[in-house]
PDB file of N, CA and C in Angstrom:
ATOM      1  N   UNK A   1       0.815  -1.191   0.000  1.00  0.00           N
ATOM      2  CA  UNK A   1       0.000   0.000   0.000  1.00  0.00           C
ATOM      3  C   UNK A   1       0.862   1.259   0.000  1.00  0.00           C
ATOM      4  N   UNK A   2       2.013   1.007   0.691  1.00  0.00           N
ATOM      5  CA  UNK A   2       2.874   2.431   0.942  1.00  0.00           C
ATOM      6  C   UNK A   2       3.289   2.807  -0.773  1.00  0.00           C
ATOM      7  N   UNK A   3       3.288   1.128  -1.506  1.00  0.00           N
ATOM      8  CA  UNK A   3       4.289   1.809  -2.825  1.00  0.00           C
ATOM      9  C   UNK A   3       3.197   2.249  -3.388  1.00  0.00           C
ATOM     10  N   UNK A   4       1.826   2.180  -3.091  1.00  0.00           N
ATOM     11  CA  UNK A   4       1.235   2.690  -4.277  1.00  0.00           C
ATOM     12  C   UNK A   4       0.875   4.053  -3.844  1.00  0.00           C
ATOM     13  N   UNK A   5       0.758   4.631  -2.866  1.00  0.00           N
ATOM     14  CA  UNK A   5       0.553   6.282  -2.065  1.00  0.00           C
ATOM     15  C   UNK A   5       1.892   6.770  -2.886  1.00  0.00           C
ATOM     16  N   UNK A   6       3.120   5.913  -2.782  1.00  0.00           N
ATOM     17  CA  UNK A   6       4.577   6.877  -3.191  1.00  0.00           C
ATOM     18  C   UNK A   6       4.171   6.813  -5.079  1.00  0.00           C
ATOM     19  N   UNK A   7       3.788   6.083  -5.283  1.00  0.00           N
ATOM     20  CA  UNK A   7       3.354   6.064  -7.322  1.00  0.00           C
ATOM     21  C   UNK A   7       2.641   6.949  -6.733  1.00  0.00           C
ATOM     22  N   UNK A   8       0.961   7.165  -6.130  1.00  0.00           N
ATOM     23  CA  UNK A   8       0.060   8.335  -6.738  1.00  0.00           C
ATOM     24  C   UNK A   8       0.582   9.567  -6.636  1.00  0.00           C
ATOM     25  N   UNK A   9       1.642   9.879  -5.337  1.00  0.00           N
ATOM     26  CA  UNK A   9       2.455  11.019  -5.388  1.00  0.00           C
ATOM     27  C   UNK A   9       3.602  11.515  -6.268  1.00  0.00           C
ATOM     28  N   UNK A  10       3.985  10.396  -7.122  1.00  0.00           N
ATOM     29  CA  UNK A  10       5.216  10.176  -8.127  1.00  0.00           C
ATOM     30  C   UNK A  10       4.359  11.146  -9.277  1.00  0.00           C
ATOM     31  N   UNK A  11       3.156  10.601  -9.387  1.00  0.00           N
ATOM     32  CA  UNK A  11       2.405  10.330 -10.810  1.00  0.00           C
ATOM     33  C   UNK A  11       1.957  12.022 -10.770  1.00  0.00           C
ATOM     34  N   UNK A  12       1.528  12.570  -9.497  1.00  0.00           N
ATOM     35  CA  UNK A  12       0.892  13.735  -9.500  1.00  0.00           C
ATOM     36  C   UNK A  12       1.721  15.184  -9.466  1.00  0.00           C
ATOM     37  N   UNK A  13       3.375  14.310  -9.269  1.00  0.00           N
ATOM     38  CA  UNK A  13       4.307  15.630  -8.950  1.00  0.00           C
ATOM     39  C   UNK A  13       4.520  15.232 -10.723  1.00  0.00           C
ATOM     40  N   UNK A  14       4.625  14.307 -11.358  1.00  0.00           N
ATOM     41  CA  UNK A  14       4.739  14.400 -13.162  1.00  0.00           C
ATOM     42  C   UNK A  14       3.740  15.461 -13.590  1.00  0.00           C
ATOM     43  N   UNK A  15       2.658  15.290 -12.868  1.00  0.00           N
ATOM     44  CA  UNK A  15       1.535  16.041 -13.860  1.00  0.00           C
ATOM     45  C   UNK A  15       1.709  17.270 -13.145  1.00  0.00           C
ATOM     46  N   UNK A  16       1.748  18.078 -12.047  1.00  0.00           N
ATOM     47  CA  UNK A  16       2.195  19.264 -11.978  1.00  0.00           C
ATOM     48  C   UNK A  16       3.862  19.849 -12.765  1.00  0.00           C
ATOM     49  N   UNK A  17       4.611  19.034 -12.576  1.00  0.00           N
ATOM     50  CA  UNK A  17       5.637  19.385 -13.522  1.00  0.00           C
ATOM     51  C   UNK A  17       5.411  19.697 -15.273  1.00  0.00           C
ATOM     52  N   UNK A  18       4.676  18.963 -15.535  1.00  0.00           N
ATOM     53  CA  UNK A  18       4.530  18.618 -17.038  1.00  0.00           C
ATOM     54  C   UNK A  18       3.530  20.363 -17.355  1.00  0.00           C
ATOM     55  N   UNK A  19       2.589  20.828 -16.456  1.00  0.00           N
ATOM     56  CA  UNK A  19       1.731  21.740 -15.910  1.00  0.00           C
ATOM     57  C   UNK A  19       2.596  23.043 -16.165  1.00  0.00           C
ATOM     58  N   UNK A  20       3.241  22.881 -15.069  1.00  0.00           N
ATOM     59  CA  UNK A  20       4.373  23.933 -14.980  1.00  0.00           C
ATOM     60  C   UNK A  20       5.493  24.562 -16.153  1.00  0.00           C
ATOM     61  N   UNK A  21       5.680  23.112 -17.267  1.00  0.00           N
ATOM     62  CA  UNK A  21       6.381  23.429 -18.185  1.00  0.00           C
ATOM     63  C   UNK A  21       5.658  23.919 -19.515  1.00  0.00           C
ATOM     64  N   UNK A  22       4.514  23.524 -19.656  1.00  0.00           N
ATOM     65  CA  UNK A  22       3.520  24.460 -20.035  1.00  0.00           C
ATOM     66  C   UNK A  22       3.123  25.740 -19.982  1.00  0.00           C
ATOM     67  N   UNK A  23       2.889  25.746 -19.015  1.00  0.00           N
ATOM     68  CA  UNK A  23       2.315  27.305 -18.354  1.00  0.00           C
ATOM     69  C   UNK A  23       3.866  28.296 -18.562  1.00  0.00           C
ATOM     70  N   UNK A  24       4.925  27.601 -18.552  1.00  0.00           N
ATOM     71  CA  UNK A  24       6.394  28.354 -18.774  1.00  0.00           C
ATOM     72  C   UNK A  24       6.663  28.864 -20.258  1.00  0.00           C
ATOM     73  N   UNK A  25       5.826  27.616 -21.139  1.00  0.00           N
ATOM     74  CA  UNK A  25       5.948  28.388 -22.721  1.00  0.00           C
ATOM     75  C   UNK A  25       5.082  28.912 -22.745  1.00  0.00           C
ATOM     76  N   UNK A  26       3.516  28.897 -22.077  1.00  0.00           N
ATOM     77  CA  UNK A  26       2.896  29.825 -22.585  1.00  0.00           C
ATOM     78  C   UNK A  26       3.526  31.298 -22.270  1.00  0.00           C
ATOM     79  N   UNK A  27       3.860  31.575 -20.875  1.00  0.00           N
ATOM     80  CA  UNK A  27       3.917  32.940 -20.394  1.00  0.00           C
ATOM     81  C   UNK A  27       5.087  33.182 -21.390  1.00  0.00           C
ATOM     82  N   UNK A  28       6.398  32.997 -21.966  1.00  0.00           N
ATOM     83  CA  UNK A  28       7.371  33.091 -22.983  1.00  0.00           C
ATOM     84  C   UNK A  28       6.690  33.525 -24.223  1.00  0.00           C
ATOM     85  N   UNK A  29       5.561  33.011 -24.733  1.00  0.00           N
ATOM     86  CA  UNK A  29       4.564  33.246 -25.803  1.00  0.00           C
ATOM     87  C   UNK A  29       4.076  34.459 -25.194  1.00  0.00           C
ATOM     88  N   UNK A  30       3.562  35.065 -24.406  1.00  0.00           N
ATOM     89  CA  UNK A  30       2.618  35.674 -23.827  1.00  0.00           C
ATOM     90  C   UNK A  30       3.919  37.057 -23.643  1.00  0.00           C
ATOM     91  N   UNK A  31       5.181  36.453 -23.130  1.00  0.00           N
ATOM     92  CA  UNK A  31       6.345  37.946 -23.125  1.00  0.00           C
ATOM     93  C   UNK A  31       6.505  38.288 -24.542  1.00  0.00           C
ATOM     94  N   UNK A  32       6.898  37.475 -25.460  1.00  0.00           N
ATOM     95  CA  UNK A  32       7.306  37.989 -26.752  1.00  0.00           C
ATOM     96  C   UNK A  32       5.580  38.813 -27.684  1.00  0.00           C
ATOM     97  N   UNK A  33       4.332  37.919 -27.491  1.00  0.00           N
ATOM     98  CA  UNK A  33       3.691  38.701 -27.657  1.00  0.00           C
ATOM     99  C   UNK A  33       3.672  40.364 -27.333  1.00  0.00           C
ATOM    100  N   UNK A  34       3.924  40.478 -26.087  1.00  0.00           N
ATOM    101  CA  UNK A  34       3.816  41.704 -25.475  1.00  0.00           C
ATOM    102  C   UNK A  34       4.822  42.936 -25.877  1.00  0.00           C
ATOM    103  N   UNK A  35       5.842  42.019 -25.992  1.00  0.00           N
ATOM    104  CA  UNK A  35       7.002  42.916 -26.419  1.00  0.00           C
ATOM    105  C   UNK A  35       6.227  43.824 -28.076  1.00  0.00           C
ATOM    106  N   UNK A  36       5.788  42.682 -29.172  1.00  0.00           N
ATOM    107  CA  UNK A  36       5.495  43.213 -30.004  1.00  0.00           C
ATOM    108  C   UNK A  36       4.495  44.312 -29.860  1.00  0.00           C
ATOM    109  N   UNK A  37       3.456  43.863 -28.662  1.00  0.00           N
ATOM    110  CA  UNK A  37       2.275  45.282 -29.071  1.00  0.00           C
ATOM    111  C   UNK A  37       2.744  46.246 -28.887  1.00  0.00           C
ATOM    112  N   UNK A  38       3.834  46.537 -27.346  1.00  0.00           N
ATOM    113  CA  UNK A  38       4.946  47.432 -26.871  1.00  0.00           C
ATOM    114  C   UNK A  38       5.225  49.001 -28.643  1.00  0.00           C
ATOM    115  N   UNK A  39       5.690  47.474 -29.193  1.00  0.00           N
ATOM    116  CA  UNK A  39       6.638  48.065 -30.122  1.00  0.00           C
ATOM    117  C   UNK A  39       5.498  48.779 -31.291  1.00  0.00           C
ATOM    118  N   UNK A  40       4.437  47.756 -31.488  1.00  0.00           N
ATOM    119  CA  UNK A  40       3.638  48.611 -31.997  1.00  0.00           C
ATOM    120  C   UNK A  40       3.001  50.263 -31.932  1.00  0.00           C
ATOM    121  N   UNK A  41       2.532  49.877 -30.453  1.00  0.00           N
ATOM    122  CA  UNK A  41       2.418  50.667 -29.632  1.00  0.00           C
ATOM    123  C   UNK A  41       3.040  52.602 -29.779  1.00  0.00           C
ATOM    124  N   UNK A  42       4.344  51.963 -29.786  1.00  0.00           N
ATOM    125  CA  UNK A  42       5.063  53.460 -30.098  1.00  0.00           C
ATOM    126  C   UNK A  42       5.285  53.972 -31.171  1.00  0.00           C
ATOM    127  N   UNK A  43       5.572  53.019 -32.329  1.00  0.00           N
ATOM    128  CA  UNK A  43       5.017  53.416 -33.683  1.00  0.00           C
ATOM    129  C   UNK A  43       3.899  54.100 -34.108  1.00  0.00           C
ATOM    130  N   UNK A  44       2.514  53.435 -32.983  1.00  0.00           N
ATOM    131  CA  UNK A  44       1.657  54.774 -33.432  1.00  0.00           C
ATOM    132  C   UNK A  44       1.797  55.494 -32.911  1.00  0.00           C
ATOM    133  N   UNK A  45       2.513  56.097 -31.766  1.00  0.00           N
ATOM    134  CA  UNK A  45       2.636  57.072 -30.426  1.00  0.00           C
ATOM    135  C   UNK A  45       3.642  58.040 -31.787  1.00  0.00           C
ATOM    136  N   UNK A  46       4.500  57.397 -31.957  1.00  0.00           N
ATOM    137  CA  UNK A  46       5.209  58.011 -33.320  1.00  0.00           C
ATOM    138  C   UNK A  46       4.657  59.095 -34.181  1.00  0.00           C
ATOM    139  N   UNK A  47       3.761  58.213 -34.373  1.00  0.00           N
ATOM    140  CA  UNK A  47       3.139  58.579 -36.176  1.00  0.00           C
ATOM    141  C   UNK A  47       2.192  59.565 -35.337  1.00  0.00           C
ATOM    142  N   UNK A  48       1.764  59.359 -34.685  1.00  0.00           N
ATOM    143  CA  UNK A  48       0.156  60.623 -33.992  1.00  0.00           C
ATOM    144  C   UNK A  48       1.259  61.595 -33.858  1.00  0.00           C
ATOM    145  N   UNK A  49       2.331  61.992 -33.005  1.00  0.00           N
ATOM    146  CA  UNK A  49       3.324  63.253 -32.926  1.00  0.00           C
ATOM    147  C   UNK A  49       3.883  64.001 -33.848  1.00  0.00           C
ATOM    148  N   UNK A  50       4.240  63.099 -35.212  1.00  0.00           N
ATOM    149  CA  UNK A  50       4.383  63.738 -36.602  1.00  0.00           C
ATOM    150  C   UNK A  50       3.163  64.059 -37.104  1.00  0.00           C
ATOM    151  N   UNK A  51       2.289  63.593 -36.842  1.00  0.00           N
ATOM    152  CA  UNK A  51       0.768  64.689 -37.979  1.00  0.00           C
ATOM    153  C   UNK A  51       0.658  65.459 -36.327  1.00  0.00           C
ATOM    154  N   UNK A  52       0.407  65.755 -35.675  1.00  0.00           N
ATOM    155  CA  UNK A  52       0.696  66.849 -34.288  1.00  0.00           C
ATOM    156  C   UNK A  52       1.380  68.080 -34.958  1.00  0.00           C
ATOM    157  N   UNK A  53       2.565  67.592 -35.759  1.00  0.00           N
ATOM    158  CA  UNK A  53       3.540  68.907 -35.591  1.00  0.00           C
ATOM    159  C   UNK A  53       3.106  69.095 -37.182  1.00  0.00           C
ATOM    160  N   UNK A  54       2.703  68.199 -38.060  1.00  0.00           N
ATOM    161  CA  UNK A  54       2.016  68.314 -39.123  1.00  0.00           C
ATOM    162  C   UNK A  54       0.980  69.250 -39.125  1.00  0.00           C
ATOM    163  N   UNK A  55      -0.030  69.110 -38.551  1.00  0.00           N
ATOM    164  CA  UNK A  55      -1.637  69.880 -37.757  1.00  0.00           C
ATOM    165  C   UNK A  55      -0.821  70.835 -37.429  1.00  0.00           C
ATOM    166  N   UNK A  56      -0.205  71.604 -36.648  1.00  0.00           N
ATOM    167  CA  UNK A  56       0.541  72.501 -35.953  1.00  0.00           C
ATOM    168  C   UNK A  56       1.052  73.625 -37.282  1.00  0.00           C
ATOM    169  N   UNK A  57       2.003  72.938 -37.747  1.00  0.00           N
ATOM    170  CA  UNK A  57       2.139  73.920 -39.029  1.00  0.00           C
ATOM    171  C   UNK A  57       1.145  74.637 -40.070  1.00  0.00           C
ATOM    172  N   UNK A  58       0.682  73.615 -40.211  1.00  0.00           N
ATOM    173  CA  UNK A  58      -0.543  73.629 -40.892  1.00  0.00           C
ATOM    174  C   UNK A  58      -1.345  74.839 -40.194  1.00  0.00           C
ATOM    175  N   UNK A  59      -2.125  75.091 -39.005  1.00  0.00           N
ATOM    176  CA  UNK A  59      -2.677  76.094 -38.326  1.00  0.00           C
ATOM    177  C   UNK A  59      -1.668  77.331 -38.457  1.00  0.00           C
ATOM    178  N   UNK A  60      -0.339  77.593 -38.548  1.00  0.00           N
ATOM    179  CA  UNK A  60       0.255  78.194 -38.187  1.00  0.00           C
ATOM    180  C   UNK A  60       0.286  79.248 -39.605  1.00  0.00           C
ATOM    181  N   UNK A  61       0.113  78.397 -40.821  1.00  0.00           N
ATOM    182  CA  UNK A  61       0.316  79.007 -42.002  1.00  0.00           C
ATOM    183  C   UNK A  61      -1.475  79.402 -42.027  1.00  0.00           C
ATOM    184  N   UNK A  62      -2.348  78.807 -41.492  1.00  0.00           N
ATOM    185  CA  UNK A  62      -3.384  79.466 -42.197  1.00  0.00           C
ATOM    186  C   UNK A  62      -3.430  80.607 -41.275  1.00  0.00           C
ATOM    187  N   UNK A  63      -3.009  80.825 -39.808  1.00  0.00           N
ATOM    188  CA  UNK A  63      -3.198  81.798 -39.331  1.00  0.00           C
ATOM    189  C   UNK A  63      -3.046  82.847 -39.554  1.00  0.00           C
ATOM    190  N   UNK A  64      -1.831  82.680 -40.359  1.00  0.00           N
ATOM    191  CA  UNK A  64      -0.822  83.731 -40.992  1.00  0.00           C
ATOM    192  C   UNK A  64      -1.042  84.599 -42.594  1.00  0.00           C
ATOM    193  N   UNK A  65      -2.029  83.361 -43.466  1.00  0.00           N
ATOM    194  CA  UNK A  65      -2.953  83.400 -44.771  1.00  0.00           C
ATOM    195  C   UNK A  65      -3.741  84.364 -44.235  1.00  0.00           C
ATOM    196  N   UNK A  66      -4.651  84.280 -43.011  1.00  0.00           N
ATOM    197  CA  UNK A  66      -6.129  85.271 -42.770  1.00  0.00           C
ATOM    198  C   UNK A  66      -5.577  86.542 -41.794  1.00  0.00           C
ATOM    199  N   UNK A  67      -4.452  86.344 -41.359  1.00  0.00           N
ATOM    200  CA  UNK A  67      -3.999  87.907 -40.613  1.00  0.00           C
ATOM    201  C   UNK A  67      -3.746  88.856 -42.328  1.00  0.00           C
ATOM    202  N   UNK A  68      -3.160  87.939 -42.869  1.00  0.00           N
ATOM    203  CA  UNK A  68      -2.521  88.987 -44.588  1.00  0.00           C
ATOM    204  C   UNK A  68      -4.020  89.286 -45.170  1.00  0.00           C
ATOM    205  N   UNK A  69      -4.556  88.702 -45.280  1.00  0.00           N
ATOM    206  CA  UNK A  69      -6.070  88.924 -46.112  1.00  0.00           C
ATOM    207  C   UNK A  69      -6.913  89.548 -45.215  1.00  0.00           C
ATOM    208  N   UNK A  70      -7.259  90.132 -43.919  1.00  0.00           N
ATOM    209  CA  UNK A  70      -7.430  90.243 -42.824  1.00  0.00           C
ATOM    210  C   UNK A  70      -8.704  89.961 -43.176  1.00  0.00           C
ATOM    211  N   UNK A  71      -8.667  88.426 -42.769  1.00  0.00           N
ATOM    212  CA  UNK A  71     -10.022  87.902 -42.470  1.00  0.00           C
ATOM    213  C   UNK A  71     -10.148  87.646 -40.858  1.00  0.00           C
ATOM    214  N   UNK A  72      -9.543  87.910 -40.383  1.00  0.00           N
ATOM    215  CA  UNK A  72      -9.870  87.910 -38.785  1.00  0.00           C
ATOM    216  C   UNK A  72      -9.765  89.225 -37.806  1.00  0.00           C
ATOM    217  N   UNK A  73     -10.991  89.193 -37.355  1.00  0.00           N
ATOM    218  CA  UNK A  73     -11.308  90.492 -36.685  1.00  0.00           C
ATOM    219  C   UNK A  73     -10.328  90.861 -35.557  1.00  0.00           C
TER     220      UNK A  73
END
């Protein structure tokens, strides 16, 4: 009886191990995922700051179009 308590405990530390090495590639899957949205991420953080200073100029010349034509009171 004792050897078979030491097998069901043998058998159940396999299946938490086997568990564990799983759950280890997923979270590895789950870092490199992350890394990419990261990276995505600032690419658009990027791109929104260049049309920002895009938009920006842009206002700056029409401001400057309706002071010459004096369309603004």
């Amino acid at each position: 009886m004792i050897d078979n308590v030491e097998n069901i405990v043998l058998e159940h530390l396999r299946a938490i191990r086997s568990d564990m090495a799983r759950m280890s590639e997923r979270m590895d899957i789950m870092g490199a995922e992350l890394v990419v949205i990261r990276q995505h991420m600032a690419g658009l953080v990027g791109g929104q700051s260049l049309h920002d200073v895009e938009i920006n100029a842009l206002r700056r010349r029409l401001d400057r179009i309706e002071r010459r034509l004096e369309l603004v009171d």
